[in-house]
C-alpha atoms as a PDB file:
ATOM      1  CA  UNK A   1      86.536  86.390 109.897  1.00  0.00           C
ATOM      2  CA  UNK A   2      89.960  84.780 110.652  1.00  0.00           C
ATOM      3  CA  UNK A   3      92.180  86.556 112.910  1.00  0.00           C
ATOM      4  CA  UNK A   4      94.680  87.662 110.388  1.00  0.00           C
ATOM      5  CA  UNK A   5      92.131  88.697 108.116  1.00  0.00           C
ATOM      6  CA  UNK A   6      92.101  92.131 106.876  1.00  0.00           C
ATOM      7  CA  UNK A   7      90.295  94.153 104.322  1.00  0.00           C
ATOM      8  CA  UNK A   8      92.182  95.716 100.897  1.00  0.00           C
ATOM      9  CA  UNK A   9      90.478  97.807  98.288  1.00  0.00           C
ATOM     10  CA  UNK A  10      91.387  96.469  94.574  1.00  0.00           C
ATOM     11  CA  UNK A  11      93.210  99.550  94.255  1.00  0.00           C
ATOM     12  CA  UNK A  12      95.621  98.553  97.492  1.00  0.00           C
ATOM     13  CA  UNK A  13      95.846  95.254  95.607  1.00  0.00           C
ATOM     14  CA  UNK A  14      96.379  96.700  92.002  1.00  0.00           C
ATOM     15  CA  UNK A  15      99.230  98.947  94.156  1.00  0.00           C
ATOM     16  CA  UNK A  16     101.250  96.443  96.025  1.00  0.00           C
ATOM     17  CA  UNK A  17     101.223  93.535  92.677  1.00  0.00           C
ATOM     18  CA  UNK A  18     102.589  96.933  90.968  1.00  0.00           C
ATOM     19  CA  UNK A  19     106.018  97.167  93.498  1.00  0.00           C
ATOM     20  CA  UNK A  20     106.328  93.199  93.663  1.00  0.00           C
ATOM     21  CA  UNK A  21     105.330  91.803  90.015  1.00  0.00           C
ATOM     22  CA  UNK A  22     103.504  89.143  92.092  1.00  0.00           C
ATOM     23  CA  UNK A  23     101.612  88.046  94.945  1.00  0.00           C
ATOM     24  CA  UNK A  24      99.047  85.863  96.425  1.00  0.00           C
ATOM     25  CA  UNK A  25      95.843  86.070  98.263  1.00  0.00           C
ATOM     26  CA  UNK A  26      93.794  84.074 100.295  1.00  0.00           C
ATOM     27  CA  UNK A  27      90.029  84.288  99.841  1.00  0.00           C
ATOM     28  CA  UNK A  28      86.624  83.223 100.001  1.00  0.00           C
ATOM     29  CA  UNK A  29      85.848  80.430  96.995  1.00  0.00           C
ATOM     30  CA  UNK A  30      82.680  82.448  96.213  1.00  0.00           C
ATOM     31  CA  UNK A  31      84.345  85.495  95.848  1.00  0.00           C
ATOM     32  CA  UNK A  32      87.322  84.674  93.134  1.00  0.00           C
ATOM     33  CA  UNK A  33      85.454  85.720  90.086  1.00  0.00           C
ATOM     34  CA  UNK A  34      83.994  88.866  92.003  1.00  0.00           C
ATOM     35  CA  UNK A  35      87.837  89.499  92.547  1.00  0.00           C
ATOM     36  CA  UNK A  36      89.507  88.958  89.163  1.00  0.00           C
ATOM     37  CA  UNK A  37      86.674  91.028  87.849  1.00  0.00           C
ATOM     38  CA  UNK A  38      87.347  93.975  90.127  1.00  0.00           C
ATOM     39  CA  UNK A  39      90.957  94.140  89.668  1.00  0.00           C
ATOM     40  CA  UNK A  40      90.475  93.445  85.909  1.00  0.00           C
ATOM     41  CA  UNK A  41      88.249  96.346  85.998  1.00  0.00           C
ATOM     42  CA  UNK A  42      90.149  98.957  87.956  1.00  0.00           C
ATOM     43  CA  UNK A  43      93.123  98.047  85.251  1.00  0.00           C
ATOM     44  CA  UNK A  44      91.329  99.040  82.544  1.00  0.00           C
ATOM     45  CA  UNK A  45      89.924 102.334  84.031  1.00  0.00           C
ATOM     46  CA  UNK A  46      93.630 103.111  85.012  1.00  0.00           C
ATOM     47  CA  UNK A  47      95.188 102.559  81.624  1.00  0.00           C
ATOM     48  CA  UNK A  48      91.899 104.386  79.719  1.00  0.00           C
ATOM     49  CA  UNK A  49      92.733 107.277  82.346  1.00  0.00           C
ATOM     50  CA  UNK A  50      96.364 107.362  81.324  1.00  0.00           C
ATOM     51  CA  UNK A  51      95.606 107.053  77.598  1.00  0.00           C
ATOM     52  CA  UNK A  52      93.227 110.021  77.637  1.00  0.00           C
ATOM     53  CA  UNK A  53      96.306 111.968  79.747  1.00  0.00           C
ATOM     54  CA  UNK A  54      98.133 111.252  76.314  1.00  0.00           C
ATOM     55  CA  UNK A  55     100.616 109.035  78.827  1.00  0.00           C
ATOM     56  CA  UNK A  56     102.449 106.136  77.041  1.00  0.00           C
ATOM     57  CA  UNK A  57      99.875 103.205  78.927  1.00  0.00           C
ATOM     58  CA  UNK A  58     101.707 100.415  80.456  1.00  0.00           C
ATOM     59  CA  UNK A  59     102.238  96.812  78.819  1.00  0.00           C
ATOM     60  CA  UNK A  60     101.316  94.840  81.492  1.00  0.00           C
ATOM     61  CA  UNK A  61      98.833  92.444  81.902  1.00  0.00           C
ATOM     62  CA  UNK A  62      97.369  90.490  84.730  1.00  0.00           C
ATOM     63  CA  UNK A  63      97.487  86.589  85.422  1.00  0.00           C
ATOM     64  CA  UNK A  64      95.192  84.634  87.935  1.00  0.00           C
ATOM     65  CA  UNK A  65      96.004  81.287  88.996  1.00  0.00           C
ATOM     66  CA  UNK A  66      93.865  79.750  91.706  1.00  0.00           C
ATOM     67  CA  UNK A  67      94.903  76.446  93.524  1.00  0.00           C
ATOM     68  CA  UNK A  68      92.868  75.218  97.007  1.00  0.00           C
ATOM     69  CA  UNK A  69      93.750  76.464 100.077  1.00  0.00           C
ATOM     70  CA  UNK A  70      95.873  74.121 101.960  1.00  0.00           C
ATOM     71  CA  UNK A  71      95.401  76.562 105.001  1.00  0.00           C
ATOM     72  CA  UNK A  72      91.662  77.739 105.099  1.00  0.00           C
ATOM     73  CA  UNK A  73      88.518  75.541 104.049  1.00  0.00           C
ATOM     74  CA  UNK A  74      86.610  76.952 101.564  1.00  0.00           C
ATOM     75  CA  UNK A  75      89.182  79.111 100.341  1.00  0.00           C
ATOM     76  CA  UNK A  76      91.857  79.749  97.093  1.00  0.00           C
ATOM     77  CA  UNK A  77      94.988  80.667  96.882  1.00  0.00           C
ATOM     78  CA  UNK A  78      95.032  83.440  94.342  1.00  0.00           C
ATOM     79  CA  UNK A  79      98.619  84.119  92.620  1.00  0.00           C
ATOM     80  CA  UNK A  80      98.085  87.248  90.617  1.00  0.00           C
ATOM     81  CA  UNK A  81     100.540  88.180  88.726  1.00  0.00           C
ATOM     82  CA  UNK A  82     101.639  91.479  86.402  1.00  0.00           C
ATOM     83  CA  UNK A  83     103.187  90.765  83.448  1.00  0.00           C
ATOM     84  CA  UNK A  84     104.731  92.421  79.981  1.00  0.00           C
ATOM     85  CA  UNK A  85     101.993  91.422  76.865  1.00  0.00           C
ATOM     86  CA  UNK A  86     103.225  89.077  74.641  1.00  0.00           C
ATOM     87  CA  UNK A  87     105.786  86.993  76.895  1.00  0.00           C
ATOM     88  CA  UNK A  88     106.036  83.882  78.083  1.00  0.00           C
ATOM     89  CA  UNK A  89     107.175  83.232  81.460  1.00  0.00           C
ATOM     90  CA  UNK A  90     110.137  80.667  80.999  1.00  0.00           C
ATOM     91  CA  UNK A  91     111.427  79.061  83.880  1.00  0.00           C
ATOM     92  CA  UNK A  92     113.626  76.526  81.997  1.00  0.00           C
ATOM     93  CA  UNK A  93     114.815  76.239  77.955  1.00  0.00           C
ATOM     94  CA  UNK A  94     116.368  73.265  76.558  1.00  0.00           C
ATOM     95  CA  UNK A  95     117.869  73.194  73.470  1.00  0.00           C
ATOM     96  CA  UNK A  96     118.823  69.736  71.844  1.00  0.00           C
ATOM     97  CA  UNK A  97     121.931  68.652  71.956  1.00  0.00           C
ATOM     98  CA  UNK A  98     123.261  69.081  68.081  1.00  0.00           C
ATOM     99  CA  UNK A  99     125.778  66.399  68.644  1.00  0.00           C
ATOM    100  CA  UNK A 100     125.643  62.996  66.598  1.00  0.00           C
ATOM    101  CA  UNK A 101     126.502  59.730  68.610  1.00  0.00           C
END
């Protein structure tokens, strides 16, 4: 284990991308689709356990992107991130410029 390493349920996980929108972890290569299952998983028990409450169940959905780790060999970066169904995450729009020359 690395120093700064320390140990988070998926439910810690689930909890903390819930007050930030996103966030990234470092882990283990072999472990990423073990991960994104998990979390995945928990999700869909939470919203089925809201829906049977009769609560309205929450829109959002969860994104993985994975890069290398710059910082630790055989590692990923994991950005996870929770957002609304059916959006698009714009970070630029550009519209054509109407004018004739």
């Amino acid at each position: 284990m690395f120093e700064s390493e320390e140990e988070l349920s998926y439910g810690e996980i689930l909890a903390n991308l819930s007050l930030h929108g996103e966030l990234t972890i470092v882990i283990p290569i072999d472990q990423e689709d073990a991960v994104k299952v998990g979390l995945k998983n928990l999700k869909s028990r939470q919203v089925a356990r809201i829906k049977k409450e009769g609560l309205p169940t929450p829109e959002e959905i969860l994104i993985f992107y994975s890069t290398p780790s710059e910082d630790y060999p055989d590692s990923v970066d994991l950005k996870i991130l929770l957002r609304k169904k059916g959006t698009v995450l714009v970070q630029k729009m550009i519209f054509p410029d109407n004018t004739f020359s």
